[in-house]
Protein backbone atom coordinates (compact mmCIF):
# COMPACT_ATOMS: atom_id res chain seq x y z
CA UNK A 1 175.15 63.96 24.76
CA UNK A 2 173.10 65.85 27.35
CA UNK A 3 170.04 64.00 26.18
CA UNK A 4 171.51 61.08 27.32
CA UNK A 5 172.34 62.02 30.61
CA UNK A 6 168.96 64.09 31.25
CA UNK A 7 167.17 61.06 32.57
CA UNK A 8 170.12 60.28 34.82
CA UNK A 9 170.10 63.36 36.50
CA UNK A 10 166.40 63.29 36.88
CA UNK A 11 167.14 59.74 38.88
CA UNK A 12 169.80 61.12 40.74
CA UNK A 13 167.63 64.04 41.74
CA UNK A 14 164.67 61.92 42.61
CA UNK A 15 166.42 59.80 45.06
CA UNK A 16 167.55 62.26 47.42
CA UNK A 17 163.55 63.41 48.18
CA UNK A 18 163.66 59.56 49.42
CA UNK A 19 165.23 60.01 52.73
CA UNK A 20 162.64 60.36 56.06
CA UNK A 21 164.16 60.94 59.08
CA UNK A 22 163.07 62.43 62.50
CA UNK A 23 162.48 66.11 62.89
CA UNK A 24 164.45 68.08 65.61
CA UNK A 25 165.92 71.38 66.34
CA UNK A 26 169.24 72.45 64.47
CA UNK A 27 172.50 72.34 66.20
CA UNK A 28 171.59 75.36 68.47
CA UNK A 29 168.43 75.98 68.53
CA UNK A 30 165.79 74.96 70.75
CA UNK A 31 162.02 74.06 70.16
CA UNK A 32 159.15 77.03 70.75
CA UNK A 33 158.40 77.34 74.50
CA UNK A 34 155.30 75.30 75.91
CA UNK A 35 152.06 76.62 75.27
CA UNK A 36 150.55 78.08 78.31
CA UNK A 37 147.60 75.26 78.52
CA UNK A 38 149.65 72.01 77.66
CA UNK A 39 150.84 69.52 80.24
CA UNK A 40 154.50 68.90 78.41
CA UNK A 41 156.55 70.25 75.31
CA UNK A 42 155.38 69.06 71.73
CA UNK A 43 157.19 66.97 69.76
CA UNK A 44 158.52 68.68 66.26
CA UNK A 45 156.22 66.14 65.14
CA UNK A 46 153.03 66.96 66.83
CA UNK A 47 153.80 70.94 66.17
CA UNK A 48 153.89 70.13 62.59
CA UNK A 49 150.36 68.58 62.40
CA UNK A 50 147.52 70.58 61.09
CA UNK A 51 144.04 70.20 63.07
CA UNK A 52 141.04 70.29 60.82
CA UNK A 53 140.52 73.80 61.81
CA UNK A 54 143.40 74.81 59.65
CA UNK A 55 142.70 72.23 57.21
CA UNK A 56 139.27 71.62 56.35
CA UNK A 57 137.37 69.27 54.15
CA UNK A 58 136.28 71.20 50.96
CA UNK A 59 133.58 70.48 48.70
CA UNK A 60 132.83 72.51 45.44
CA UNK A 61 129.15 71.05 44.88
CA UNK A 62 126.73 72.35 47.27
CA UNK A 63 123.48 70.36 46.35
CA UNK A 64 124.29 66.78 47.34
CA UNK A 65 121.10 65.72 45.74
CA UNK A 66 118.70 67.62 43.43
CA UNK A 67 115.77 68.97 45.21
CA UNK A 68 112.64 71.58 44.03
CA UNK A 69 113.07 74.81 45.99
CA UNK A 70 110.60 75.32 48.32
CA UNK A 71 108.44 78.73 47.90
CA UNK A 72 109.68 81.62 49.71
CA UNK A 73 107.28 84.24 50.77
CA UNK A 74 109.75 87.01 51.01
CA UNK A 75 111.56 86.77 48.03
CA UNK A 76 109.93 90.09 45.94
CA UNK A 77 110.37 91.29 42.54
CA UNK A 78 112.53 94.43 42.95
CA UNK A 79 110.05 97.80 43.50
């Protein structure tokens, strides 16, 4: 019985996380003040974004190509 209606509820579930709609304030509540250096007030939209700063392109390999090291004249064998 509660096999049956597992997938169901699953649907059910999944089609609330449909809805978009705009962001703004609650019922009482007003946006941040204006940052000191901007001409006019954000959107909720625009204070939401991430600049690249924040988010930044990672890469885990650090060679893009494979390439003989050249000699270095400081690296010594420990004394």
């Amino acid at each position: 019985m509660i096999k049956a209606l597992l997938p169901f509820l699953a649907l059910a579930l999944l089609a609330g996380c449909g809805s978009k709609q705009d962001l703004k304030p609650n019922v009482g509540s007003q946006l941040p003040p204006k940052p000191a250096a901007a001409t006019d007030q954000p959107t909720p939209t625009e204070l939401m974004a991430t600049d690249d700063q924040a988010r930044p392109n990672r890469s885990d390999e650090a060679l893009t190509k494979s390439e003989r090291r050249q000699d270095d004249k400081f690296e010594l064998p420990p004394t």
